[in-house]
C-alpha atoms as a PDB file:
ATOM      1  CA  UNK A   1      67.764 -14.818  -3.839  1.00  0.00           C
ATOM      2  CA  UNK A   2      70.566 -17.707  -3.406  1.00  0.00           C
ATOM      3  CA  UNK A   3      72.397 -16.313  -6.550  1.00  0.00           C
ATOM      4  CA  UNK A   4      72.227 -12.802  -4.637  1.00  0.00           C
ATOM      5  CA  UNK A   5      73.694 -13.883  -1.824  1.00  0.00           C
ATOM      6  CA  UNK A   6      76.313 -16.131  -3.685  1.00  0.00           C
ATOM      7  CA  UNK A   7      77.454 -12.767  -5.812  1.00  0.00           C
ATOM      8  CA  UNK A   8      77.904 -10.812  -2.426  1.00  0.00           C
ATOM      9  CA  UNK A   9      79.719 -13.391  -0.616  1.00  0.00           C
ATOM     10  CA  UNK A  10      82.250 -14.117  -4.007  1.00  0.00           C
ATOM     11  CA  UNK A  11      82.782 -10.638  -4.015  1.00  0.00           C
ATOM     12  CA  UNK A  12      83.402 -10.813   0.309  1.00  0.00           C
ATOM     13  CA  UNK A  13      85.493 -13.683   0.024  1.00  0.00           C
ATOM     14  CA  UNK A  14      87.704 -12.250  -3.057  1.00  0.00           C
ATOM     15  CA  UNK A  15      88.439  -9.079  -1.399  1.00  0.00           C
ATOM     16  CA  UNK A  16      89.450 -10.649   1.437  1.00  0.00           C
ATOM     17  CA  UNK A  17      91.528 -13.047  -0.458  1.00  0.00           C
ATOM     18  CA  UNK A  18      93.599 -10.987  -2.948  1.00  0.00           C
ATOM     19  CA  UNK A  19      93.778  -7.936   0.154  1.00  0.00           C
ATOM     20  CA  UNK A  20      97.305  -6.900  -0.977  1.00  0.00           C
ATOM     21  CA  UNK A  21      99.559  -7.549   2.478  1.00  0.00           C
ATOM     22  CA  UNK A  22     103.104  -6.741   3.652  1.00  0.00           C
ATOM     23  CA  UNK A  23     106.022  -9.403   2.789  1.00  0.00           C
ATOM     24  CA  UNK A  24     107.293  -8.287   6.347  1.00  0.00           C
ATOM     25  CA  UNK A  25     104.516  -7.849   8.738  1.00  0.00           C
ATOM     26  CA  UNK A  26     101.286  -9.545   7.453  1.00  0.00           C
ATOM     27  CA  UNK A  27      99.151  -6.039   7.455  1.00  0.00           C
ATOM     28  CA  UNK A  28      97.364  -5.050   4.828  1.00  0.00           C
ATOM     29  CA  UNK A  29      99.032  -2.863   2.340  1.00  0.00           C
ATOM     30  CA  UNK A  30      98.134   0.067   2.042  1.00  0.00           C
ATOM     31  CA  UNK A  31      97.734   1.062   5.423  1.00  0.00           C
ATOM     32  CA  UNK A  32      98.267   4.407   7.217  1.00  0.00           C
ATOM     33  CA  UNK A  33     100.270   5.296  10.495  1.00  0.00           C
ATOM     34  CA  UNK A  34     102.005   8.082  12.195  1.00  0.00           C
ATOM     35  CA  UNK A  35     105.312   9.448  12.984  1.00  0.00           C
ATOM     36  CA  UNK A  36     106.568   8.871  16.504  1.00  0.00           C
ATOM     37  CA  UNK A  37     108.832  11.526  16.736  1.00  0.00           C
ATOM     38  CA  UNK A  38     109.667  15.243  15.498  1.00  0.00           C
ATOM     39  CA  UNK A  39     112.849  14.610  13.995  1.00  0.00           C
ATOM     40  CA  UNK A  40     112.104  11.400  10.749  1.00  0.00           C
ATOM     41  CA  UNK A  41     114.228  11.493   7.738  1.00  0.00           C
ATOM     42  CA  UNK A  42     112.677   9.739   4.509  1.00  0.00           C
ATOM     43  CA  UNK A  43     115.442   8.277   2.199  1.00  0.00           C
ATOM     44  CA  UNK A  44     115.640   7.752  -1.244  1.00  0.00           C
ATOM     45  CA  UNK A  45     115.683   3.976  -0.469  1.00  0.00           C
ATOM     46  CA  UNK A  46     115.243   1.492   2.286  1.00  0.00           C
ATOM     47  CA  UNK A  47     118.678   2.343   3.947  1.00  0.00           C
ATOM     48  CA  UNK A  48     120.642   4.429   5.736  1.00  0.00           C
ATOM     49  CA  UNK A  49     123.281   4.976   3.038  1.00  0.00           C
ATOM     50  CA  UNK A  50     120.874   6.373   0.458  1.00  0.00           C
ATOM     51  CA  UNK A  51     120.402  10.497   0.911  1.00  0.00           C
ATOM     52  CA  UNK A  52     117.740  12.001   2.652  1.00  0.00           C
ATOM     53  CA  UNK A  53     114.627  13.111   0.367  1.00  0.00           C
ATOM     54  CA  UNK A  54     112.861  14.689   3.350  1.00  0.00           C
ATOM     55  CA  UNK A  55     112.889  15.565   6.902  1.00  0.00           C
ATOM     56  CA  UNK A  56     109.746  15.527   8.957  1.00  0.00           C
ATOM     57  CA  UNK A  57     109.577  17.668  11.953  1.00  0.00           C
ATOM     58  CA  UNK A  58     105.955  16.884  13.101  1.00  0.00           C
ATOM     59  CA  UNK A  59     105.125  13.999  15.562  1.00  0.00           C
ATOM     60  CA  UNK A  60     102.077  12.271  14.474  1.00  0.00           C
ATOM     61  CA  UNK A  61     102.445  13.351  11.162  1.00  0.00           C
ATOM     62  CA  UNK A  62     100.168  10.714   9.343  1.00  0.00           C
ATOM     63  CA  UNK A  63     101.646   8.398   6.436  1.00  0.00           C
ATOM     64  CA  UNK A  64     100.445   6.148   4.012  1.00  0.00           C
ATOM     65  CA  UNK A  65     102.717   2.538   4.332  1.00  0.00           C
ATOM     66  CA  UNK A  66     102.691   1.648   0.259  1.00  0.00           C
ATOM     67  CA  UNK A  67     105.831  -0.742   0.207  1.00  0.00           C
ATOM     68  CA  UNK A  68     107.700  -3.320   2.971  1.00  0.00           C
ATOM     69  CA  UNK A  69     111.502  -3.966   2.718  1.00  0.00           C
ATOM     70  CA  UNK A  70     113.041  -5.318   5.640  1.00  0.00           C
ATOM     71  CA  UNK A  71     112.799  -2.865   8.292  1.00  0.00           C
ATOM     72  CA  UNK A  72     111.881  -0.260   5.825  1.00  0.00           C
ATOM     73  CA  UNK A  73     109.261   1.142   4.875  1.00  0.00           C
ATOM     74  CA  UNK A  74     107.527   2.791   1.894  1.00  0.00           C
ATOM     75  CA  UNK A  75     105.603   5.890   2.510  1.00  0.00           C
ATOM     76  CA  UNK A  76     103.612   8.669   0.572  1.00  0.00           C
ATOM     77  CA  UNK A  77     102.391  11.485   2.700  1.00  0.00           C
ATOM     78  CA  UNK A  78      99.767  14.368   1.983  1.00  0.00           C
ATOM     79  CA  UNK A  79     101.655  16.221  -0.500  1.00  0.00           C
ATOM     80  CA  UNK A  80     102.206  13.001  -2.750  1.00  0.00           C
ATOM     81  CA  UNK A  81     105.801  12.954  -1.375  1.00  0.00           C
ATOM     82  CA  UNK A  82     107.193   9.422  -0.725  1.00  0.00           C
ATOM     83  CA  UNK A  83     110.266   7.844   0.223  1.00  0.00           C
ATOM     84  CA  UNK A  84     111.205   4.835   2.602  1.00  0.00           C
ATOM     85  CA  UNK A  85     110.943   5.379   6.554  1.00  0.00           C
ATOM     86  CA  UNK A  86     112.741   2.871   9.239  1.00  0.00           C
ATOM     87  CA  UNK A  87     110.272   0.977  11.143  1.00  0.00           C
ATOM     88  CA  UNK A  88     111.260   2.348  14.406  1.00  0.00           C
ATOM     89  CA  UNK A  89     109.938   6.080  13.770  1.00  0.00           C
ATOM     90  CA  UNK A  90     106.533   4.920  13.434  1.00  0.00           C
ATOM     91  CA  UNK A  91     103.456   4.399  15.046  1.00  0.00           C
ATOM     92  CA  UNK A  92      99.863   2.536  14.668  1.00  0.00           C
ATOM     93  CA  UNK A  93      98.315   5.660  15.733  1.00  0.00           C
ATOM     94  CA  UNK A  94      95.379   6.961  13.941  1.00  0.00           C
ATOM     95  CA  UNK A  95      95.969  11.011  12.511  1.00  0.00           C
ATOM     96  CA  UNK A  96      94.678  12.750   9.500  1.00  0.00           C
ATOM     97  CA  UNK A  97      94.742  15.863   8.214  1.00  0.00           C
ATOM     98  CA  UNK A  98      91.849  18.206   7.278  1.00  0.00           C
ATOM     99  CA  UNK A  99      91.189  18.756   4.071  1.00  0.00           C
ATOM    100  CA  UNK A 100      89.147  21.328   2.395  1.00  0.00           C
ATOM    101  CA  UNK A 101      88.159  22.138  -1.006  1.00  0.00           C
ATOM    102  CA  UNK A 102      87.447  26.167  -0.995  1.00  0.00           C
ATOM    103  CA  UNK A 103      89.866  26.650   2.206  1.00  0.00           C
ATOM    104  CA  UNK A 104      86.673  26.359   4.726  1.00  0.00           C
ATOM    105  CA  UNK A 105      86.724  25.923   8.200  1.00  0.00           C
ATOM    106  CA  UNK A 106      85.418  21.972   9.016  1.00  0.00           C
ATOM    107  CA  UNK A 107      82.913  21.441  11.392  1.00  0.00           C
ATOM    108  CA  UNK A 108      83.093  19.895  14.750  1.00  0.00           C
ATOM    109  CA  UNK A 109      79.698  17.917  15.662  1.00  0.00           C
ATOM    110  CA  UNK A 110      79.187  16.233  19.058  1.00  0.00           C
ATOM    111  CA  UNK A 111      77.898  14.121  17.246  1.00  0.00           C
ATOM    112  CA  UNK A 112      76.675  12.736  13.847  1.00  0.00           C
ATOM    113  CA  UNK A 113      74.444  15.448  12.241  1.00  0.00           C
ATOM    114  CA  UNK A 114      73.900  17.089  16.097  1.00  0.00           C
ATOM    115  CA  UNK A 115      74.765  20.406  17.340  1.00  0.00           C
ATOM    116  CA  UNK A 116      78.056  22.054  16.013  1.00  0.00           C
ATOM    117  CA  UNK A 117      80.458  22.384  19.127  1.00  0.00           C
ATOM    118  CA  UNK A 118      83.761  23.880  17.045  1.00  0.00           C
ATOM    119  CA  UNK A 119      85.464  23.895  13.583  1.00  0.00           C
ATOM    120  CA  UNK A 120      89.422  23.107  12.342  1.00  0.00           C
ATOM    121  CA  UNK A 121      91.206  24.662   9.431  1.00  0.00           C
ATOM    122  CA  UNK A 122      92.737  23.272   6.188  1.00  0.00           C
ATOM    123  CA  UNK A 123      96.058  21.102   7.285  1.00  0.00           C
ATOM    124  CA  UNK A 124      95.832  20.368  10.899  1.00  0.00           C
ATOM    125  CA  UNK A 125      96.755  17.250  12.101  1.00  0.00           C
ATOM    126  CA  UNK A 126      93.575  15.115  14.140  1.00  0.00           C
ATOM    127  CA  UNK A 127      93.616  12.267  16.547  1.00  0.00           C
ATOM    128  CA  UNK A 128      91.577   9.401  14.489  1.00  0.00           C
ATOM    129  CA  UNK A 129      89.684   7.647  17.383  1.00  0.00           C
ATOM    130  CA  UNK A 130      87.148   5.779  15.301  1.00  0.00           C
ATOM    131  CA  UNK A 131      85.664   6.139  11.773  1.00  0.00           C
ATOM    132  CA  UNK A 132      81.691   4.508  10.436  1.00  0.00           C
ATOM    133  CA  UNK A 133      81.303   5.346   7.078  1.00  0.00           C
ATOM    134  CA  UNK A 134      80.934   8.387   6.305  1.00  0.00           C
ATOM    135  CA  UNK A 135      82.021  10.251   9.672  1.00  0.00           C
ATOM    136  CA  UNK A 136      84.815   9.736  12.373  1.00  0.00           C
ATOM    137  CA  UNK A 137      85.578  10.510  15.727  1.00  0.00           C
ATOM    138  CA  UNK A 138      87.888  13.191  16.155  1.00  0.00           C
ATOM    139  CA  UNK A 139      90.244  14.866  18.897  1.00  0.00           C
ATOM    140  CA  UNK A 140      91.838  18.115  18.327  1.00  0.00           C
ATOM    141  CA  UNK A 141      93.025  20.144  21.051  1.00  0.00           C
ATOM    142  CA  UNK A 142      89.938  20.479  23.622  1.00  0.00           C
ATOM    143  CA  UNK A 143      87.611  19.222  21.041  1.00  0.00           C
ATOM    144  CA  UNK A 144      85.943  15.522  20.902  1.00  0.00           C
ATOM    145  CA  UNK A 145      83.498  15.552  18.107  1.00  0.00           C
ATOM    146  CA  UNK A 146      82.466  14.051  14.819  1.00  0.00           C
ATOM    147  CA  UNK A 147      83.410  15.060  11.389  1.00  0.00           C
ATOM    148  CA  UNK A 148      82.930  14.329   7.806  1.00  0.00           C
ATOM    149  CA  UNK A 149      85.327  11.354   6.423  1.00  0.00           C
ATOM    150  CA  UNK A 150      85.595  13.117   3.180  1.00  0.00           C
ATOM    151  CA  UNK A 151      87.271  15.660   5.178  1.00  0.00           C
ATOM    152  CA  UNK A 152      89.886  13.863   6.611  1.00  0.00           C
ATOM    153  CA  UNK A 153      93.043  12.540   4.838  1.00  0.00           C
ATOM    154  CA  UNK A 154      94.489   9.505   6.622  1.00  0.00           C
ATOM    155  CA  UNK A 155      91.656   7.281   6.817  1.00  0.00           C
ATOM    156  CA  UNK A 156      90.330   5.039   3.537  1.00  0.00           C
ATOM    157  CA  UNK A 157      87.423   5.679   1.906  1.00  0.00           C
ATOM    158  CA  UNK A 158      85.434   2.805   3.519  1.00  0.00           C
ATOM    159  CA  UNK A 159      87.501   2.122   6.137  1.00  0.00           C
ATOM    160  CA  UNK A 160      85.617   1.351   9.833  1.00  0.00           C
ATOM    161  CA  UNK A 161      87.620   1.758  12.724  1.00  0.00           C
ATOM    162  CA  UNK A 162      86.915   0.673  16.254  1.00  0.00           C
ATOM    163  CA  UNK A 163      83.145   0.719  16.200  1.00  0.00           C
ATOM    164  CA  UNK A 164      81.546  -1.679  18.552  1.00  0.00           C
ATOM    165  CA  UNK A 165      77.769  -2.553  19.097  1.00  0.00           C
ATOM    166  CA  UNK A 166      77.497   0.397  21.725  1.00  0.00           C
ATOM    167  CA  UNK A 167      78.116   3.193  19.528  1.00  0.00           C
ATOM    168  CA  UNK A 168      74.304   2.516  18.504  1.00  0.00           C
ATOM    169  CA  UNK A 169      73.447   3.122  21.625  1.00  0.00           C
ATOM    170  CA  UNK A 170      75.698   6.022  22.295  1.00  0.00           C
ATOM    171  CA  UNK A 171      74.462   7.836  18.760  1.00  0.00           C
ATOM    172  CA  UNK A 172      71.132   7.185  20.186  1.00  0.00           C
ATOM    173  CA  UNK A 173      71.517   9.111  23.317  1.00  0.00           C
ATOM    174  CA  UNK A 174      73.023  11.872  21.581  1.00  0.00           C
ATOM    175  CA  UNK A 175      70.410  12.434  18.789  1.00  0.00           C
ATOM    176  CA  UNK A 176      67.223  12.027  21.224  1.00  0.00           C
ATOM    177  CA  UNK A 177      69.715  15.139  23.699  1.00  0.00           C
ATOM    178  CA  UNK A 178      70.245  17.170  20.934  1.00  0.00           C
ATOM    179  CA  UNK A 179      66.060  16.256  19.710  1.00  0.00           C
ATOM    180  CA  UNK A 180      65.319  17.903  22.853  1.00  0.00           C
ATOM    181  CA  UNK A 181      67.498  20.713  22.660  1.00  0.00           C
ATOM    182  CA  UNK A 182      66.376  21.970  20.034  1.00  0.00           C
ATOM    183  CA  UNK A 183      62.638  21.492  21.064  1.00  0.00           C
ATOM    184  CA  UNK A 184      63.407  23.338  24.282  1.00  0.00           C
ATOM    185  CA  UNK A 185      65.120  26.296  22.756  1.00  0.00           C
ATOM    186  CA  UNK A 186      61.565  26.286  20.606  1.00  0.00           C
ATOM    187  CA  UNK A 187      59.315  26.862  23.946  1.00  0.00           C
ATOM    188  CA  UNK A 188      61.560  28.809  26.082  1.00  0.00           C
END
């Protein structure tokens, strides 16, 4: 048992230790953020005088941070596409986009494996608001709801964002209300 719990907390410890982190800012590399604006060129390198590779016209477009430099950074988007982004068109924000293998519609769940309240299409752009591990709290439009992580680019594999001790008791609630949904729909 102690060598089982000296394996797991080596492996802990090592991650944690060789976590690959910005020269410039400390955070772990890679990371993922947003654009703050509708109007971010990406450049060839991490200045103005090198040409502009793309222009983004979506705010809260997410992107992937792979490089620091400076004020600069190093970013790969959706499409694979990367180039180097000034620090000042960028946000911590959490967004992802939907993805979907066979083009289907995603579904919305209020909550994880309840009742479907909506569904999103291929390549919109979501409001990350927290992430367990395999599902994440979504907004989109007038929807609030859970979705599959697999779904979702923008978010790491087993990444866990803002979840706090209460979210057991809030996944609780919802399960036992949507329990008894479904056995009232049975007898009336």
């Amino acid at each position: 048992m102690k060598f089982i719990i000296s394996i797991i907390l080596i492996t802990f410890v090592s991650k944690i230790c060789y976590a690959e982190v910005g020269k410039e800012t400390g955070l772990e590399i890679p990371r993922y953020v947003s654009l703050k604006s509708n109007d971010a060129n990406i450049r060839v390198g991490p200045s103005t005088n090198y040409p502009i590779v793309i222009k983004y016209i979506q705010e809260n477009y997410p992107l992937k941070i792979i490089e620091e430099y400076d004020a600069w950074r190093k970013i790969e988007d959706f499409a694979n596409n990367n180039g180097w982004i000034h620090k000042s068109l960028i946000s911590g924000n959490r967004t992802g986009i939907i993805l979907s293998n066979n083009g289907d519609r995603i579904k919305i769940y209020n909550t994880i494996e309840g009742k479907i309240i909506g569904n999103i299409g291929k390549g919109n752009i979501i409001y990350i608001n927290k992430c367990k591990i395999d599902w994440c709290s979504i907004s989109y439009n007038e929807y609030k709801g859970w979705i599959y992580k697999k779904n979702i680019w923008g978010v790491k594999d087993t990444e866990i964002i803002d979840v706090n001790f209460f979210q057991i008791v809030i996944d609780l609630y919802w399960k036992s209300f949507n329990h008894l949904e479904k056995i009232s729909d049975i007898f009336f």
